[in-house]
C-alpha atoms as a PDB file:
ATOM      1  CA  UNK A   1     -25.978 -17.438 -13.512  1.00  0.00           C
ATOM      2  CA  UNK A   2     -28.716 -15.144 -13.562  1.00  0.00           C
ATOM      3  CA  UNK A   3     -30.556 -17.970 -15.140  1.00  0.00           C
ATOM      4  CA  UNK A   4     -30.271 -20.495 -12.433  1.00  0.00           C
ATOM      5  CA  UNK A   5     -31.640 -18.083  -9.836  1.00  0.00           C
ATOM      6  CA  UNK A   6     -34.382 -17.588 -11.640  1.00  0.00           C
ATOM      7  CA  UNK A   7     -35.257 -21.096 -12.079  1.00  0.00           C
ATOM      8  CA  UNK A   8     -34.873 -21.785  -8.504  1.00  0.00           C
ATOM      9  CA  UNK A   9     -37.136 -18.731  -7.295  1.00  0.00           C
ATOM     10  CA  UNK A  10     -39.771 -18.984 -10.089  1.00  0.00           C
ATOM     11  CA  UNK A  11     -40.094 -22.704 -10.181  1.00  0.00           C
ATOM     12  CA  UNK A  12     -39.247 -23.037  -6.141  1.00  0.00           C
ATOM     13  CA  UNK A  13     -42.974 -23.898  -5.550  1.00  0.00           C
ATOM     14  CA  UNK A  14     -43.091 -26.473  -8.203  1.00  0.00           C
ATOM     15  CA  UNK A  15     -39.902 -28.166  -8.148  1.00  0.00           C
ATOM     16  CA  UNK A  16     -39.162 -30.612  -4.987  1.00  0.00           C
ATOM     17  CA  UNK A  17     -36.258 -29.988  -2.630  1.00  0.00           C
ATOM     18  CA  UNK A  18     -33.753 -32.222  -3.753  1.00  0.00           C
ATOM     19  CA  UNK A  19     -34.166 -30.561  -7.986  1.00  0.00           C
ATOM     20  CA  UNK A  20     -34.000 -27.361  -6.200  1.00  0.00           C
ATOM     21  CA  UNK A  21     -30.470 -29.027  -4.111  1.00  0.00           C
ATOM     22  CA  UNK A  22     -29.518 -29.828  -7.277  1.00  0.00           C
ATOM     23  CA  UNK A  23     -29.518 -26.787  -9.319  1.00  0.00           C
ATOM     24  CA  UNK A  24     -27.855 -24.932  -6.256  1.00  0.00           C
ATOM     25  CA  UNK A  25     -25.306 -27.331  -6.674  1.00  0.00           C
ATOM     26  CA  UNK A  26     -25.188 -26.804 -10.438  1.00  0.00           C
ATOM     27  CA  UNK A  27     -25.200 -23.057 -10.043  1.00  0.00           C
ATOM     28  CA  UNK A  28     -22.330 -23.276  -7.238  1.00  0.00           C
ATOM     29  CA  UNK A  29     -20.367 -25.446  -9.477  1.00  0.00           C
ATOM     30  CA  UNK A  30     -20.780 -22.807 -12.384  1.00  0.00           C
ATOM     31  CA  UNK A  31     -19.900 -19.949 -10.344  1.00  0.00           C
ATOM     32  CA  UNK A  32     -16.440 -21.495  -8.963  1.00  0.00           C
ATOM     33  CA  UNK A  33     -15.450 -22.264 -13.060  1.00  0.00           C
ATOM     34  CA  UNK A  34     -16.700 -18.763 -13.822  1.00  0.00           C
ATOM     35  CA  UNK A  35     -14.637 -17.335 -10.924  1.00  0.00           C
ATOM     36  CA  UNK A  36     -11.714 -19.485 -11.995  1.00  0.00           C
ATOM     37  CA  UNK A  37     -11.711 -18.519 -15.936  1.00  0.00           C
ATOM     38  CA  UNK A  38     -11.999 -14.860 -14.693  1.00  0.00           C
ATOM     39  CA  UNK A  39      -8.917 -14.918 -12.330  1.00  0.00           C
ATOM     40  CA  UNK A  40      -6.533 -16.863 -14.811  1.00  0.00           C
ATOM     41  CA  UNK A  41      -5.294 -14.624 -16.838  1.00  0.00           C
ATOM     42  CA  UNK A  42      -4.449 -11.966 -13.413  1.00  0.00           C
ATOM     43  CA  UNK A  43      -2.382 -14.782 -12.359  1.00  0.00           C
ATOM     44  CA  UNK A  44      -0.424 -15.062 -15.825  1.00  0.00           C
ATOM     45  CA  UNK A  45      -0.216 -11.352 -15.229  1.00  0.00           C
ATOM     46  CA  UNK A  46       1.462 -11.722 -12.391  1.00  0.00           C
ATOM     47  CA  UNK A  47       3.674 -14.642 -13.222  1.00  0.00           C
ATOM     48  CA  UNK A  48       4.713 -12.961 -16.082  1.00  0.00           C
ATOM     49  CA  UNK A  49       5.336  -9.687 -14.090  1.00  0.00           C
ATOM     50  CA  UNK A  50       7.763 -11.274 -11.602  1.00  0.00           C
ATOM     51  CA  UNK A  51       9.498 -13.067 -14.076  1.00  0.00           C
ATOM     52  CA  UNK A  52      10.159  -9.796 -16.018  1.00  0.00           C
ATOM     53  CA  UNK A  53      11.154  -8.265 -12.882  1.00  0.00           C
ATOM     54  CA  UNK A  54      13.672 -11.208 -11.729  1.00  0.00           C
ATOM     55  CA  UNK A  55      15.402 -10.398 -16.010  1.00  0.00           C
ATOM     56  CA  UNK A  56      14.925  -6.901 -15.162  1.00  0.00           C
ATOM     57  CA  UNK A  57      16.690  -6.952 -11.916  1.00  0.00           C
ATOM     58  CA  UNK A  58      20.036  -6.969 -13.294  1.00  0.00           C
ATOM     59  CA  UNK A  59      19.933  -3.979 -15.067  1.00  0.00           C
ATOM     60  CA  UNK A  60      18.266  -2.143 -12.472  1.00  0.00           C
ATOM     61  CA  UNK A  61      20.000  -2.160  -9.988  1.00  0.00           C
ATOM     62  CA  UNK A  62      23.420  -0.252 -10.548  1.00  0.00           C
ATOM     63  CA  UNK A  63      21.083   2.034 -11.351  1.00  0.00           C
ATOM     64  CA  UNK A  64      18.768   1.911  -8.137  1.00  0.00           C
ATOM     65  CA  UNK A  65      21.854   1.558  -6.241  1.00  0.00           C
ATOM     66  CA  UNK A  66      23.369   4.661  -8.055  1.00  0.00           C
ATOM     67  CA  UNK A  67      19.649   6.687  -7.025  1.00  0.00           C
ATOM     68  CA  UNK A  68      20.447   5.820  -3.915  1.00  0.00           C
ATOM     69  CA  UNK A  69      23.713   6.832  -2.668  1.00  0.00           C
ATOM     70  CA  UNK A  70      22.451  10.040  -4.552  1.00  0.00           C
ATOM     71  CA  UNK A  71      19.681  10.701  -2.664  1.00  0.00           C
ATOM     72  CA  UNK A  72      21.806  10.048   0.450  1.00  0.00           C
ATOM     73  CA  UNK A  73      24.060  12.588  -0.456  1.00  0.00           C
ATOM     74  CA  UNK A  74      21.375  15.056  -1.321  1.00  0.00           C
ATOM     75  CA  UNK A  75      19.659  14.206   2.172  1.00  0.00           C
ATOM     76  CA  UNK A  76      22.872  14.799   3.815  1.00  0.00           C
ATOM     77  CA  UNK A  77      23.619  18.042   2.108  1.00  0.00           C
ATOM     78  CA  UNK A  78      19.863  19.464   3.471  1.00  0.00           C
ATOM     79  CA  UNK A  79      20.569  18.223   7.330  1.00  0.00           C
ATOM     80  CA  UNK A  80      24.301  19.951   7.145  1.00  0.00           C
ATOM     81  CA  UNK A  81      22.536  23.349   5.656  1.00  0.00           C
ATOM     82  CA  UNK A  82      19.196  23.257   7.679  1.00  0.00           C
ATOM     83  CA  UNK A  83      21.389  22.807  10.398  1.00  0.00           C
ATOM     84  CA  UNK A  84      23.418  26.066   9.965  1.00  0.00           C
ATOM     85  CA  UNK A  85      20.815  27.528   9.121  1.00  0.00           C
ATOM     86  CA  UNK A  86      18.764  26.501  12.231  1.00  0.00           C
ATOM     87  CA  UNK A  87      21.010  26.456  14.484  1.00  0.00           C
ATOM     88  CA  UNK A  88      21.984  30.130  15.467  1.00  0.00           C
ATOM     89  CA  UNK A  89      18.198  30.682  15.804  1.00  0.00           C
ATOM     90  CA  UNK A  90      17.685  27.968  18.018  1.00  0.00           C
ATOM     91  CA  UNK A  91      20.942  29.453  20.018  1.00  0.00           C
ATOM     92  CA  UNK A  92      19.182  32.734  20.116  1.00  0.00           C
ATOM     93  CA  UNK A  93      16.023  31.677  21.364  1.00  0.00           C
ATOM     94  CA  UNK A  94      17.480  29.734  24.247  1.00  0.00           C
ATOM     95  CA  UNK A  95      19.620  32.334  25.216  1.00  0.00           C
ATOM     96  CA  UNK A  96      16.969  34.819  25.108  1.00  0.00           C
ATOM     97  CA  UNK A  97      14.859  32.496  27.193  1.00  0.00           C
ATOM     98  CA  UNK A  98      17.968  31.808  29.530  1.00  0.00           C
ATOM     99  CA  UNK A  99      18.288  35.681  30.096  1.00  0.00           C
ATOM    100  CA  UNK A 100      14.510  35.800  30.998  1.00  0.00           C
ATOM    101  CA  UNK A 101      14.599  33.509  32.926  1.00  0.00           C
ATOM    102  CA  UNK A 102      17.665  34.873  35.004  1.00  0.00           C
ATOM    103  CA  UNK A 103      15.576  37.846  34.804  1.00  0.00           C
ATOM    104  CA  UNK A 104      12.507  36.527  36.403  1.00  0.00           C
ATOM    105  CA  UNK A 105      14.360  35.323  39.072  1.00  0.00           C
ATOM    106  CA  UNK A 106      16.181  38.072  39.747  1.00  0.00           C
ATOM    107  CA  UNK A 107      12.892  40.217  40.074  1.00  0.00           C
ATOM    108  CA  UNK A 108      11.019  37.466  42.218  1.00  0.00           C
ATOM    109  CA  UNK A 109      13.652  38.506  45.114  1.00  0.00           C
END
């Protein structure tokens, strides 16, 4: 590629417009199959991937399914204990905040 650039910008004053047209051309052309070579085998990749994952599905996913409903019972385990856990703190701090209150009015008058 590098070639072609060079041939264009060191012979630019030499050759006419259309031989310069041309090799443009030629180096566009060569830079599309270049680009097209390079990205084949990422798109076997991928082909290949999905169909592996499409086989691989079937196997996976008692075991996905089995993750799941495990982490669902692990997330509801922390919400039941964060919540007595939280909970008479939160119940304190309103009620302390209730009483103030009450207070504050009570001392406005």
């Amino acid at each position: 590629m590098a070639v072609f650039g060079l041939l264009v910008l060191g012979l630019g004053g030499v050759m006419d417009p259309k031989t310069v047209a041309l090799w443009r051309d030629v180096a566009l052309i060569f830079l599309m199959v270049q680009g097209f070579i390079l990205i084949l085998p990422a798109l076997f990749l991928m082909a290949y991937a999905i169909r592996l994952l499409r086989r691989a599905k079937g196997s996976l996913l008692p075991a996905l399914t089995f993750a799941q409903k495990r982490t669902e019972g692990v997330e509801r385990g922390a919400r039941t204990f964060s919540s007595l856990l939280v909970s008479p703190i939160i119940r304190t701090i309103s009620a302390g905040a209730f009483v103030l209150e009450i207070l504050k009015a009570f001392l406005r008058r």
